[in-house]
C-alpha atoms as a PDB file:
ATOM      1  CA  UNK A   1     -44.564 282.119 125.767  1.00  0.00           C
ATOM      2  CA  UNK A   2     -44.271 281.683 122.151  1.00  0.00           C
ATOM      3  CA  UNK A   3     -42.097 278.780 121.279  1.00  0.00           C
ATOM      4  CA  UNK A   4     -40.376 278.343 117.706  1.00  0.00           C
ATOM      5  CA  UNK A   5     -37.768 276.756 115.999  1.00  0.00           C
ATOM      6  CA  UNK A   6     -35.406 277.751 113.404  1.00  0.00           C
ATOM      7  CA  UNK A   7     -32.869 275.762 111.507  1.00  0.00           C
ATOM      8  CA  UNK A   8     -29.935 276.512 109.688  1.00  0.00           C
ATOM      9  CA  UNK A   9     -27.202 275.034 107.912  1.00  0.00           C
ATOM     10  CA  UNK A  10     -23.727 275.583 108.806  1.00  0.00           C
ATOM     11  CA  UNK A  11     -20.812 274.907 106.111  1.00  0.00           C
ATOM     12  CA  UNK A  12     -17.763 273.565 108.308  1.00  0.00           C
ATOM     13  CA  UNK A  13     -18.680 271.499 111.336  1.00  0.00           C
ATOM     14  CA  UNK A  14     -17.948 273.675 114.255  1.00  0.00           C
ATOM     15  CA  UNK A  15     -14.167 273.058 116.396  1.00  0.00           C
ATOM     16  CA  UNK A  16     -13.950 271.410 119.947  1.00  0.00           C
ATOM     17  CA  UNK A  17     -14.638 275.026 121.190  1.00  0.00           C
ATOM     18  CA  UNK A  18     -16.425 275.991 118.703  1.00  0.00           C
ATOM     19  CA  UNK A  19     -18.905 273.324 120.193  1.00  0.00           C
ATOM     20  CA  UNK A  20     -18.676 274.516 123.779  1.00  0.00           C
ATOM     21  CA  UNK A  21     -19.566 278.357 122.494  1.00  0.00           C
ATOM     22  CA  UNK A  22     -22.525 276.785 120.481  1.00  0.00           C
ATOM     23  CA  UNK A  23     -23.677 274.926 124.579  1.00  0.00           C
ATOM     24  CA  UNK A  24     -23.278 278.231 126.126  1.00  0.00           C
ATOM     25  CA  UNK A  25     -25.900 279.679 123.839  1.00  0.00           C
ATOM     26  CA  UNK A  26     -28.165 277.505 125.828  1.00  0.00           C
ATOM     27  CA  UNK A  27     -28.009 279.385 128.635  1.00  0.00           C
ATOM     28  CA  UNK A  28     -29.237 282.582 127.577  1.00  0.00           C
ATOM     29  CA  UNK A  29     -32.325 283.432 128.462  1.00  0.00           C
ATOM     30  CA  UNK A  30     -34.967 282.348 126.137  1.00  0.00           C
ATOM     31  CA  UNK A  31     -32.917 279.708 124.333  1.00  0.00           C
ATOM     32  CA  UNK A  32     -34.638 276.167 125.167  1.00  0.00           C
ATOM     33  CA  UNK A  33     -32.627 274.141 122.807  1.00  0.00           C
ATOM     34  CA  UNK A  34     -29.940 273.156 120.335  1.00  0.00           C
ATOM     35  CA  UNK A  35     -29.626 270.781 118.553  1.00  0.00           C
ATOM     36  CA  UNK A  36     -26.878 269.308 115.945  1.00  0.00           C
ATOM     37  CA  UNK A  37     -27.607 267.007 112.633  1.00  0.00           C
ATOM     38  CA  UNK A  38     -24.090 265.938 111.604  1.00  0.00           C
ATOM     39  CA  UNK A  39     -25.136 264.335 108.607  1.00  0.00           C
ATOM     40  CA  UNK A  40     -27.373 267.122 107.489  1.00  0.00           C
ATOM     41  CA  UNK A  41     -24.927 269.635 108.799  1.00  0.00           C
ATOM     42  CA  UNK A  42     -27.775 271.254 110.450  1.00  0.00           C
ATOM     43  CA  UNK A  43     -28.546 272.842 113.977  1.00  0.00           C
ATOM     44  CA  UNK A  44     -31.865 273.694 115.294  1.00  0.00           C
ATOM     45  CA  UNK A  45     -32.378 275.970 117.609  1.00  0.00           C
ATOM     46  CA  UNK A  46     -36.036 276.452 119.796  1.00  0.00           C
ATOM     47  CA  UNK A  47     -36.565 279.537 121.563  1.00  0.00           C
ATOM     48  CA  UNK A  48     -39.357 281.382 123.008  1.00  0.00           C
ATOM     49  CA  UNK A  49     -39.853 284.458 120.391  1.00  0.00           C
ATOM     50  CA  UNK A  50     -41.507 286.685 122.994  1.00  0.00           C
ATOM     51  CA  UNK A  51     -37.830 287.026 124.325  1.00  0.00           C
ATOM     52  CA  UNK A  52     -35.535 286.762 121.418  1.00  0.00           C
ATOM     53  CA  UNK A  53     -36.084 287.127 117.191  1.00  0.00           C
ATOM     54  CA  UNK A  54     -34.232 284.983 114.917  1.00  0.00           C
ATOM     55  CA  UNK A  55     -32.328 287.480 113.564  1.00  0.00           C
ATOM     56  CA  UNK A  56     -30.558 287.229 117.448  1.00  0.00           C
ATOM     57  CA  UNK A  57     -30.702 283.414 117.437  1.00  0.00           C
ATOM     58  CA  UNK A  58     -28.606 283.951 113.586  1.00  0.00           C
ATOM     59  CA  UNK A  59     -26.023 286.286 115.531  1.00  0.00           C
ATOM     60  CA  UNK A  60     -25.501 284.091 118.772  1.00  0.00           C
ATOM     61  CA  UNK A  61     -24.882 281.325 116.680  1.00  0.00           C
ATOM     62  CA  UNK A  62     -22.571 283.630 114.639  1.00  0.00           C
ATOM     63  CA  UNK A  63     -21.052 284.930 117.525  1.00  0.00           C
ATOM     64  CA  UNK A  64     -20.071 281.322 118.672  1.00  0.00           C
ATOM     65  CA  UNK A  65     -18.517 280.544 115.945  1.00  0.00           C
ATOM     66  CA  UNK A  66     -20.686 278.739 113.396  1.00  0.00           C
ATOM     67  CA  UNK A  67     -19.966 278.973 109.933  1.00  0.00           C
ATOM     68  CA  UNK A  68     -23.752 279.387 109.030  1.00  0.00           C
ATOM     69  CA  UNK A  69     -24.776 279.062 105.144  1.00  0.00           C
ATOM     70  CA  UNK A  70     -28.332 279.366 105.494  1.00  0.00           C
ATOM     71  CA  UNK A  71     -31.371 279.307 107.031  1.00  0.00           C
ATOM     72  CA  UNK A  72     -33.549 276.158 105.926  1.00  0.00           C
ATOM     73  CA  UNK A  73     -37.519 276.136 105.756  1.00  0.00           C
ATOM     74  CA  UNK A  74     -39.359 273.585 108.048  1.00  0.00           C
ATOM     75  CA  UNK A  75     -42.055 272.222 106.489  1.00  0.00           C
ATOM     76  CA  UNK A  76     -45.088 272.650 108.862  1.00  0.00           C
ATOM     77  CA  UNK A  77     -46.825 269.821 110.283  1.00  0.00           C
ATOM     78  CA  UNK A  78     -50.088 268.455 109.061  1.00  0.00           C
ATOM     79  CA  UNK A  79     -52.892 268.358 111.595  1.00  0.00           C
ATOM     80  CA  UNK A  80     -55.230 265.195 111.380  1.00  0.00           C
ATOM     81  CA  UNK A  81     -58.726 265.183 111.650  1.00  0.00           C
END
């Protein structure tokens, strides 16, 4: 299992079920978590890549309703020595 994260911003904050849609993405397979910044307007989304891409993460979200702007870089952690 390859776990990764992606994060994107969305432009309008999603409606009551707009919310709900965005939950039931958690239940497809591969989909470990999501996770909503309201004051970033941000939702990040890990998922094990050996069963879905993030182009498919992009279109669930999509599908759900999400008024996604774009995707945002994470900045990679620093290991210490």
């Amino acid at each position: 299992m390859t776990q990764l994260d992606v994060l994107y911003r969305y432009e309008t904050p999603p409606s009551e079920a707009g919310a709900m849609a965005v939950a039931r993405v958690r239940e497809v397979y591969g989909v470990r978590a999501v996770a909503f910044d309201e004051a970033a307007k941000t939702v990040r989304v890990e998922y094990d890549a050996t069963r879905l891409s993030e182009p498919m993460i992009h279109e669930l979200l999509r599908r759900a309703g999400l008024d996604i702007v774009e995707r945002v870089t994470l900045a990679a952690s620093a290991e210490v020595a």
